[in-house]
C-alpha atoms as a PDB file:
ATOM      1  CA  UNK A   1      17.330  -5.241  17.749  1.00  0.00           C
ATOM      2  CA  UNK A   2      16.304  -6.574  14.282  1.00  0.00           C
ATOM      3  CA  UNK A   3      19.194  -6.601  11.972  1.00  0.00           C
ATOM      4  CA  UNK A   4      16.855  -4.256   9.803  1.00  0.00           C
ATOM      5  CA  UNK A   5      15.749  -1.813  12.294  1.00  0.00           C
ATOM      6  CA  UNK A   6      18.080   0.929  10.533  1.00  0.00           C
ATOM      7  CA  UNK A   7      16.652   0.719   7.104  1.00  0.00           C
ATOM      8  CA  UNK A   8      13.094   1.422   8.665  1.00  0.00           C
ATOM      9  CA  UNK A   9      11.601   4.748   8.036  1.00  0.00           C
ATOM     10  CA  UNK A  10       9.418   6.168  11.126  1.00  0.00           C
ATOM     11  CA  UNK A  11       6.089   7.415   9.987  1.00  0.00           C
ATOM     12  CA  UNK A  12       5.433   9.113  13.298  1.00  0.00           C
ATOM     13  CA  UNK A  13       1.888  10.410  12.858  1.00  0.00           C
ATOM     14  CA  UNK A  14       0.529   6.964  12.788  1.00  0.00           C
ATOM     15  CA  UNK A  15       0.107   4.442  15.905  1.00  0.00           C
ATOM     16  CA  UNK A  16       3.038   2.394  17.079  1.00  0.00           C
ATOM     17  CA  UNK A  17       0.410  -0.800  16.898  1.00  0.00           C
ATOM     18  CA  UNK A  18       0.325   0.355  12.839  1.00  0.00           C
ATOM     19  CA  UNK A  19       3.794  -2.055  12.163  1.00  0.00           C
ATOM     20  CA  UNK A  20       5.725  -4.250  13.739  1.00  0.00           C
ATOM     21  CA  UNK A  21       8.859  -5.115  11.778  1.00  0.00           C
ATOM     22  CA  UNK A  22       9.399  -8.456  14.406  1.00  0.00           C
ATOM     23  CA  UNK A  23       5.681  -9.869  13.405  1.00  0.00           C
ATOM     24  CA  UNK A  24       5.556 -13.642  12.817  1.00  0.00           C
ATOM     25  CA  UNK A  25       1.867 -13.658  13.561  1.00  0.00           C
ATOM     26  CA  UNK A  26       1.324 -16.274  10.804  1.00  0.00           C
ATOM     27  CA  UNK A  27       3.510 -18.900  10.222  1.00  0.00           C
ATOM     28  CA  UNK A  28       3.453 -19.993   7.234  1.00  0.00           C
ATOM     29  CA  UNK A  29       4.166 -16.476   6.104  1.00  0.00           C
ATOM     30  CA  UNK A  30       6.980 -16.409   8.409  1.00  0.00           C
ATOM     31  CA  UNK A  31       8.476 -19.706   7.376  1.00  0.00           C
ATOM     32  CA  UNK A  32       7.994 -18.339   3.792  1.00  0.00           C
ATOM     33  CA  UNK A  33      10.263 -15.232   4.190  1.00  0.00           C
ATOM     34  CA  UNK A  34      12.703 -16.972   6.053  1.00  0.00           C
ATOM     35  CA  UNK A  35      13.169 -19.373   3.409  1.00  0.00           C
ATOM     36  CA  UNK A  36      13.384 -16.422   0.952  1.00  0.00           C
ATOM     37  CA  UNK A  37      16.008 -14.654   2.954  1.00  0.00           C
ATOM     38  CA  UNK A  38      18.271 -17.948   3.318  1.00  0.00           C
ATOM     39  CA  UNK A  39      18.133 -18.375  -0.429  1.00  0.00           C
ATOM     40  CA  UNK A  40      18.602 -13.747  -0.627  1.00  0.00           C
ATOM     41  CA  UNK A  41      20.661 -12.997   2.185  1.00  0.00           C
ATOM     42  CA  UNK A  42      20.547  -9.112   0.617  1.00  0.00           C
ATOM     43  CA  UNK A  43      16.401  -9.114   0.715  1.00  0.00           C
ATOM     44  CA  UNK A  44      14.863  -7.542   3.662  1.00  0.00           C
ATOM     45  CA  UNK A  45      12.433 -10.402   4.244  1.00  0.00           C
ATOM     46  CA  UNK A  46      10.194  -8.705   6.943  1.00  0.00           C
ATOM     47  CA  UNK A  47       7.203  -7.583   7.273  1.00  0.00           C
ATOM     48  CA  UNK A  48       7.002  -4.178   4.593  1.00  0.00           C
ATOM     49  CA  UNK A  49       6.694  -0.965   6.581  1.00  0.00           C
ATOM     50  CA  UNK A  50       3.956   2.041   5.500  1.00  0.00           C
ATOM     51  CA  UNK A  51       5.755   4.517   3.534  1.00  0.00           C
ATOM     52  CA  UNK A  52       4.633   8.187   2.403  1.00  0.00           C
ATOM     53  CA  UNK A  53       3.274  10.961   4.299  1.00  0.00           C
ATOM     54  CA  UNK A  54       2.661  10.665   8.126  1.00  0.00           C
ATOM     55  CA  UNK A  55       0.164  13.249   7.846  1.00  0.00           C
ATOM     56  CA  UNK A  56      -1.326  12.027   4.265  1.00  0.00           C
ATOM     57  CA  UNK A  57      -4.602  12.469   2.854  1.00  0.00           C
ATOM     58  CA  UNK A  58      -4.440   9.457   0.653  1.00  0.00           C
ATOM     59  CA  UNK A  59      -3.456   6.249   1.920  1.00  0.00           C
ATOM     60  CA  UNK A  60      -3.035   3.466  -0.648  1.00  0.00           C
ATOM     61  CA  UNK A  61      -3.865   0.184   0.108  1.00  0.00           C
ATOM     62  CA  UNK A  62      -2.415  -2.886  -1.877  1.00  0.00           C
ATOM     63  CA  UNK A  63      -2.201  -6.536  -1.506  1.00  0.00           C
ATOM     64  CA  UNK A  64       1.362  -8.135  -0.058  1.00  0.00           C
ATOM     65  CA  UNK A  65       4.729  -7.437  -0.797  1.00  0.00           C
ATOM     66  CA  UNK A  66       6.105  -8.988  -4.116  1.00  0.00           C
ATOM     67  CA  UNK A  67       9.410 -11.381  -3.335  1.00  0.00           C
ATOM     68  CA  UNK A  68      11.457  -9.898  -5.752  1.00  0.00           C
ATOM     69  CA  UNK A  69       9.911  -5.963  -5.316  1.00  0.00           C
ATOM     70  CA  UNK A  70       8.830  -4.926  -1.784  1.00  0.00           C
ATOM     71  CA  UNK A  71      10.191  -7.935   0.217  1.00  0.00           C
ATOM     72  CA  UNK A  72      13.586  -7.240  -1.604  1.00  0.00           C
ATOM     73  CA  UNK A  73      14.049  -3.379  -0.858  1.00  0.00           C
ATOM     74  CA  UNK A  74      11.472  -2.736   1.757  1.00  0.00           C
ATOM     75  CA  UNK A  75       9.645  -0.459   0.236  1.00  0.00           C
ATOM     76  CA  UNK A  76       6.038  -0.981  -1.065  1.00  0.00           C
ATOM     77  CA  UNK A  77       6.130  -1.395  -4.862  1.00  0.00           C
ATOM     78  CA  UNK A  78       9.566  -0.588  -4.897  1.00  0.00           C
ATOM     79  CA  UNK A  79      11.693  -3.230  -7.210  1.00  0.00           C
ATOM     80  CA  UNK A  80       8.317  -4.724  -9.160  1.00  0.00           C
ATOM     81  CA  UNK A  81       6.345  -3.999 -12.234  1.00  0.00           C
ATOM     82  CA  UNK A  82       3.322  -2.753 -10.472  1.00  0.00           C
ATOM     83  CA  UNK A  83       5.444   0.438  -8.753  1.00  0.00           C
ATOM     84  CA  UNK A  84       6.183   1.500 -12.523  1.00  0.00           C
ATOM     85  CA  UNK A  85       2.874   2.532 -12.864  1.00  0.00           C
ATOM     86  CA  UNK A  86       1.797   3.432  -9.616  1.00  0.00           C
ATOM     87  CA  UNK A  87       4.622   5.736  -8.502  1.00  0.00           C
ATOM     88  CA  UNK A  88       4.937   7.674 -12.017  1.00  0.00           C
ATOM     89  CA  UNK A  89       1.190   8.340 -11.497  1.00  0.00           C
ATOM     90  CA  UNK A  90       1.740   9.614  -7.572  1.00  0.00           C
ATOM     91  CA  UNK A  91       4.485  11.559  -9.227  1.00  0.00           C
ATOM     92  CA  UNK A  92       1.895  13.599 -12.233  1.00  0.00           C
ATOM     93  CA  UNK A  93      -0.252  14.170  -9.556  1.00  0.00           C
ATOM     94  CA  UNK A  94       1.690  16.230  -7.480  1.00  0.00           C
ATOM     95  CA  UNK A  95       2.278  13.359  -4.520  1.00  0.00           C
ATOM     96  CA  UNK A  96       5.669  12.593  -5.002  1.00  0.00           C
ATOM     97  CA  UNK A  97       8.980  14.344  -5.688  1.00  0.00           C
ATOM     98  CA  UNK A  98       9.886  11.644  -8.711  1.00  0.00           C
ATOM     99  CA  UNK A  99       8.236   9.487 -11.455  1.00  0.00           C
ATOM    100  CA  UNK A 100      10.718   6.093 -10.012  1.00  0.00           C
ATOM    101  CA  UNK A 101      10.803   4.540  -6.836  1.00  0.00           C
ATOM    102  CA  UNK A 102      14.390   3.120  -7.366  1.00  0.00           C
ATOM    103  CA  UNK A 103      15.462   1.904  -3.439  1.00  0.00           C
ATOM    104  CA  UNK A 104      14.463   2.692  -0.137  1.00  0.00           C
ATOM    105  CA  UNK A 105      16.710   4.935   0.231  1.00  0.00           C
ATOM    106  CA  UNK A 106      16.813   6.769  -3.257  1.00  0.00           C
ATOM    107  CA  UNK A 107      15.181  10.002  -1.478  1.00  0.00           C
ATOM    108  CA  UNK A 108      11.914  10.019  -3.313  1.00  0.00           C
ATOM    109  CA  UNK A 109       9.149  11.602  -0.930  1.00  0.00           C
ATOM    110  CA  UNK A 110       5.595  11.288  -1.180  1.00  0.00           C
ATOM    111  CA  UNK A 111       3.898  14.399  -0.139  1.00  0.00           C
ATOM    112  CA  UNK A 112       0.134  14.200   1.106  1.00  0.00           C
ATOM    113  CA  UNK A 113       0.001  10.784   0.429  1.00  0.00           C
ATOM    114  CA  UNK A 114       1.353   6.705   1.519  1.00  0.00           C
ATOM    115  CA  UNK A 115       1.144   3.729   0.718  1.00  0.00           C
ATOM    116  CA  UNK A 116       0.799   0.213   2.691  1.00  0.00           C
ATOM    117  CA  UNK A 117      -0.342  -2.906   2.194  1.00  0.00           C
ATOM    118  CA  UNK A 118      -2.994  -5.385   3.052  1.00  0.00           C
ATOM    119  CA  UNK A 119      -0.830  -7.914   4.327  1.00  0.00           C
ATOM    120  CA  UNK A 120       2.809  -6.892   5.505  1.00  0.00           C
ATOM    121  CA  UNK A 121       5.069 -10.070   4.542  1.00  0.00           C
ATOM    122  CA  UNK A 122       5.589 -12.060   1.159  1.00  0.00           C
ATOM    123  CA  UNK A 123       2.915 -14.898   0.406  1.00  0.00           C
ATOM    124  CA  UNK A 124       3.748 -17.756  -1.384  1.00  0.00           C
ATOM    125  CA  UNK A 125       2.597 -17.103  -5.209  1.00  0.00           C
ATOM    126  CA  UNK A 126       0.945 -13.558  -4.117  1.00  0.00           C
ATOM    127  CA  UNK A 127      -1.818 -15.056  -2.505  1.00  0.00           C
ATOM    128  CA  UNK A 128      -2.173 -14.373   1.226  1.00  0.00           C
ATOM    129  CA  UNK A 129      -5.046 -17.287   2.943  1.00  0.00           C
ATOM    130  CA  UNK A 130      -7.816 -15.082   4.329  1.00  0.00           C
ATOM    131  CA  UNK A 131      -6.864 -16.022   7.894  1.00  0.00           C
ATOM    132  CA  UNK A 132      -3.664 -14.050   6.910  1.00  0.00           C
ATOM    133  CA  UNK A 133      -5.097 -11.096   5.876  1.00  0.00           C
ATOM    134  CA  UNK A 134      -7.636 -11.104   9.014  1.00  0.00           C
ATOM    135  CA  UNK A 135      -4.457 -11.892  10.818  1.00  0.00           C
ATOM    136  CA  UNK A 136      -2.378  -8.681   9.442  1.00  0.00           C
ATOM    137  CA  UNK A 137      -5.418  -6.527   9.356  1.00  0.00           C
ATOM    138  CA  UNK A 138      -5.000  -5.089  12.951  1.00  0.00           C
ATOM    139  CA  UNK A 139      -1.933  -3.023  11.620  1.00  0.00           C
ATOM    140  CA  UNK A 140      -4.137  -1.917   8.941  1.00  0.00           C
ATOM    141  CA  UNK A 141      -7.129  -0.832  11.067  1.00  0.00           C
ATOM    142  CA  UNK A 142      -4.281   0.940  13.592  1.00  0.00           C
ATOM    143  CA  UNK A 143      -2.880   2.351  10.474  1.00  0.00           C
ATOM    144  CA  UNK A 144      -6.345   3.598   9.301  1.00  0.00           C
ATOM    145  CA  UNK A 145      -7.245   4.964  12.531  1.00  0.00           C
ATOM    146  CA  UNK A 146      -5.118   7.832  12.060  1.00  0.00           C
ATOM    147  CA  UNK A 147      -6.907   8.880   8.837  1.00  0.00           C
ATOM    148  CA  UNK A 148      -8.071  12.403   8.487  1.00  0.00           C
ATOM    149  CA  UNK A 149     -11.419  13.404   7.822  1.00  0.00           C
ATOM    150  CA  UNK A 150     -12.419  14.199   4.173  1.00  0.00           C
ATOM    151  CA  UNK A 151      -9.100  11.529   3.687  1.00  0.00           C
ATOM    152  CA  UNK A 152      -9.105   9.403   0.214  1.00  0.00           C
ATOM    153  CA  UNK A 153      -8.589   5.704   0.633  1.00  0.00           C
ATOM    154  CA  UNK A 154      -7.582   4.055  -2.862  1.00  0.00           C
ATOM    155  CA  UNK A 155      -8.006   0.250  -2.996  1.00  0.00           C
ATOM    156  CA  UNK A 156      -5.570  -1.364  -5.212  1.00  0.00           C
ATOM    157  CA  UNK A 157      -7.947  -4.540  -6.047  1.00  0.00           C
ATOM    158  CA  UNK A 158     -10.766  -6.470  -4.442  1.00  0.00           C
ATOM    159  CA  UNK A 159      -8.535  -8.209  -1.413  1.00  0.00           C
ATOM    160  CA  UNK A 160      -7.203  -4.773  -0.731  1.00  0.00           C
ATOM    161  CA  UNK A 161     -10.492  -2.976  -0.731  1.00  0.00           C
ATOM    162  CA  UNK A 162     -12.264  -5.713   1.516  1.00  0.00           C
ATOM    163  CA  UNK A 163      -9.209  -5.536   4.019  1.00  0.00           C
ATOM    164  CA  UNK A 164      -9.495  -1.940   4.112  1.00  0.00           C
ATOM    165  CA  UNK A 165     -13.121  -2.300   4.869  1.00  0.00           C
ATOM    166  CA  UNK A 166     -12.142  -4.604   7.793  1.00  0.00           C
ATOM    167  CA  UNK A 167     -10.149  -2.276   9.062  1.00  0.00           C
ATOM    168  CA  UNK A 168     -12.704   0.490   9.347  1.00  0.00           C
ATOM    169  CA  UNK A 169     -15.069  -1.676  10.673  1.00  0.00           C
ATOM    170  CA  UNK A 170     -17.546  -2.139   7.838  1.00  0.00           C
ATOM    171  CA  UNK A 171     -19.267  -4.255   5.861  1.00  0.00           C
ATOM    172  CA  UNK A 172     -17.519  -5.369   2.207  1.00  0.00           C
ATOM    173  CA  UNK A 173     -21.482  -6.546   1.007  1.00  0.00           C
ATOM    174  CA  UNK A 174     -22.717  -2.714   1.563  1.00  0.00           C
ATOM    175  CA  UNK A 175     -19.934  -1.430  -0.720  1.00  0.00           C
ATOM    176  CA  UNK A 176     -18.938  -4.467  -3.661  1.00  0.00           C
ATOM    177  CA  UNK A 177     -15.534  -3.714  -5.420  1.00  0.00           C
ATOM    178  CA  UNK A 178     -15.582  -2.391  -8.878  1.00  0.00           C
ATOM    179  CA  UNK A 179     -13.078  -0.537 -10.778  1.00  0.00           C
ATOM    180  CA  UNK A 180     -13.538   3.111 -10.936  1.00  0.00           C
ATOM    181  CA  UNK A 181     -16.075   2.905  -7.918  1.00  0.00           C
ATOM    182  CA  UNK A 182     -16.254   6.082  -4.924  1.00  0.00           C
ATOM    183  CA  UNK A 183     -17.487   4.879  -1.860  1.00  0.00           C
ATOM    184  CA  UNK A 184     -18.409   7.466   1.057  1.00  0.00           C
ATOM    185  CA  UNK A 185     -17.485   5.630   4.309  1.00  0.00           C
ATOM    186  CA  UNK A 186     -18.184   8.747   6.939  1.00  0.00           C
ATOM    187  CA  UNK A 187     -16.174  11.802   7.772  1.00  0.00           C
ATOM    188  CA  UNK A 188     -15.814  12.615   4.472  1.00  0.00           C
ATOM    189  CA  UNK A 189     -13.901  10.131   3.829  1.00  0.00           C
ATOM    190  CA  UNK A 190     -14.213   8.137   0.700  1.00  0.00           C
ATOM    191  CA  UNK A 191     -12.706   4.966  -0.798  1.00  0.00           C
ATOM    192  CA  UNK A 192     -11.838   4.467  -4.188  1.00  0.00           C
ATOM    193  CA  UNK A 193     -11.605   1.450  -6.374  1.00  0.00           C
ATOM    194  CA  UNK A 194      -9.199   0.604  -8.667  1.00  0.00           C
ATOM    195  CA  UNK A 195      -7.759  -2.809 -10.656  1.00  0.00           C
ATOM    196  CA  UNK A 196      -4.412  -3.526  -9.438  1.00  0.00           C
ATOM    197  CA  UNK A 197      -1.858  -2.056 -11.324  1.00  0.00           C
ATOM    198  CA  UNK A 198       0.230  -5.643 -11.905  1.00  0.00           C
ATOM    199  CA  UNK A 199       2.030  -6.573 -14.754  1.00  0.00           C
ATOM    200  CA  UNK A 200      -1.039  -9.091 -15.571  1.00  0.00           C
ATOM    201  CA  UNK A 201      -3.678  -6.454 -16.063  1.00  0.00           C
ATOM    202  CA  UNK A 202      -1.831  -4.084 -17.553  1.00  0.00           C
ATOM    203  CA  UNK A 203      -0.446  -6.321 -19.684  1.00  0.00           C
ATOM    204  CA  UNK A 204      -3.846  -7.693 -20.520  1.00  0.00           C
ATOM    205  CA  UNK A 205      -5.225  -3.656 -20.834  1.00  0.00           C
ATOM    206  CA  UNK A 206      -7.833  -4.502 -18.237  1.00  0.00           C
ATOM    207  CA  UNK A 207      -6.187  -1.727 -16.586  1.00  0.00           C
ATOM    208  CA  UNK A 208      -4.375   1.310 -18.796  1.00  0.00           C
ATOM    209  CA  UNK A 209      -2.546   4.307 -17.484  1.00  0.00           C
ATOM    210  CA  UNK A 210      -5.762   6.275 -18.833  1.00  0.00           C
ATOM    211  CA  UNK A 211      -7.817   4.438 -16.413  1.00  0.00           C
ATOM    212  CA  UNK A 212      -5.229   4.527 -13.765  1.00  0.00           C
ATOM    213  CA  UNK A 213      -5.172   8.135 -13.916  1.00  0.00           C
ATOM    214  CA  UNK A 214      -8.929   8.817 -14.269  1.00  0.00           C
ATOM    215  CA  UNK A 215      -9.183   7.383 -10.785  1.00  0.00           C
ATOM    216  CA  UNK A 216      -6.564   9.609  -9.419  1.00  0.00           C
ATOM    217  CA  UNK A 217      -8.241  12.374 -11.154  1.00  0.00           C
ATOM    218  CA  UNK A 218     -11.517  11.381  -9.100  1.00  0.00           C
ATOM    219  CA  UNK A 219      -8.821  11.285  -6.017  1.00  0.00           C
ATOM    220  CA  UNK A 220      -7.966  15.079  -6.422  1.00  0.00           C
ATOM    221  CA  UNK A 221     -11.061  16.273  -6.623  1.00  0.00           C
ATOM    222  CA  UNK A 222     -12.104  14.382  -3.699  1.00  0.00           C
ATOM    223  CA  UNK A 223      -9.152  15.697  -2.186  1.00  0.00           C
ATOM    224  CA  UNK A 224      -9.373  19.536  -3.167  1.00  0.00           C
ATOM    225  CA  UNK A 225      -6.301  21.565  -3.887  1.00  0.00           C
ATOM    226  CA  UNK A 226      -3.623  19.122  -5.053  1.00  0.00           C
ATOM    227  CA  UNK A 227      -0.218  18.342  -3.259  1.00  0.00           C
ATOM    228  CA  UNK A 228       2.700  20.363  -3.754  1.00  0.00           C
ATOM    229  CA  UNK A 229       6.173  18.368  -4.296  1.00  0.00           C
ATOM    230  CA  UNK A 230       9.201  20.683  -4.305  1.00  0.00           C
ATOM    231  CA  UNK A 231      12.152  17.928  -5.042  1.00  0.00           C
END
């Protein structure tokens, strides 16, 4: 049994093949996190498990876990910069029961929505090698499977949005990246681009809260009648 196994939330609605918190698929990722944990024996240093609704409507996609933020707690964008943003947004519109995501287990939900990531374990310097991310992107596509029709897919960047493409089985050329972007994909369902919400492009303002939330506006219209979070 991993010595993590208890701190791993089971998102039942989605396929078993969706996560696998043993993965060493790639090793230089592997070797990475290992590395990390000697030198952060309190991190959990494995692969980053899906959290959020099993059932959700919207599934965010990101890029990796960052070593100090989702490798550390084990909880996408929980413990970075780029959570600030994304889970105060999630929280104004009505998909999750608080504006913080503190720890994994502070008891924040996410209601009609969740959130996972590209590639599961830490990269050196936040950049996964695109065998990686082909590598990782089997959990995605078993993750994705389980998507509902009329579902919202929100890309968090261009790596994100190709992988998520990948995973559904289409073609990045026939729909480019570009913030602010819908693209139908079948079923109803629809992905959405956005810039990622780091520190950097925030930071920078080639990404503000206004146009953070104007594509989660988009989102709930996509999406119909909003999600209710009762604390």
């Amino acid at each position: 049994m991993s010595r993590f196994s208890s701190r791993v939330p089971v998102v039942s609605a989605i396929p078993a093949s969706a996560y696998d918190i043993d993965c060493r698929r790639c090793p230089r990722l592997a070797s990475f996190v290992d590395d990390v944990h000697e030198a952060n024996p309190e991190y959990f240093c494995r692969p980053v498990p899906p959290f959020g609704d099993a059932a959700a409507r919207l599934v965010i996609v990101g890029l990796a876990p960052g070593m100090h933020g989702a490798n550390a707690s084990g909880r996408p964008f929980t413990g970075d910069f780029a959570g600030i943003l994304l889970y105060a947004t999630l929280h104004k519109f009505g998909f999750g029961t608080r504006p913080q995501s503190l720890s994994a287990d502070d008891g924040l939900r996410l209601v009609g929505a969740r959130i996972t990531n590209a590639v599961k374990c830490l990269p050196p310097g936040n950049k996964p090698l695109p065998a990686e991310i082909r590598s990782c992107n089997a959990y995605l596509a078993a993750e994705l499977s389980a998507l509902p029709e009329g579902a919202a897919l929100l890309a968090l960047g261009r790596i994100a949005h190709d992988a998520a493409l990948l995973a559904l089985c289409l073609a990045a050329r026939a729909f480019p990246f570009a913030h602010g972007a819908k693209h139908d994909v079948g079923r109803g369902v629809a992905v959405f681009d956005c810039y990622h919400c780091s520190r950097y492009n925030t930071n920078t303002g080639r990404l503000t809260t206004a146009m953070f939330e104007a594509v989660f506006a988009e989102i709930t219209r996509h999406l119909g009648a909003p999600a209710s979070c009762a604390a």
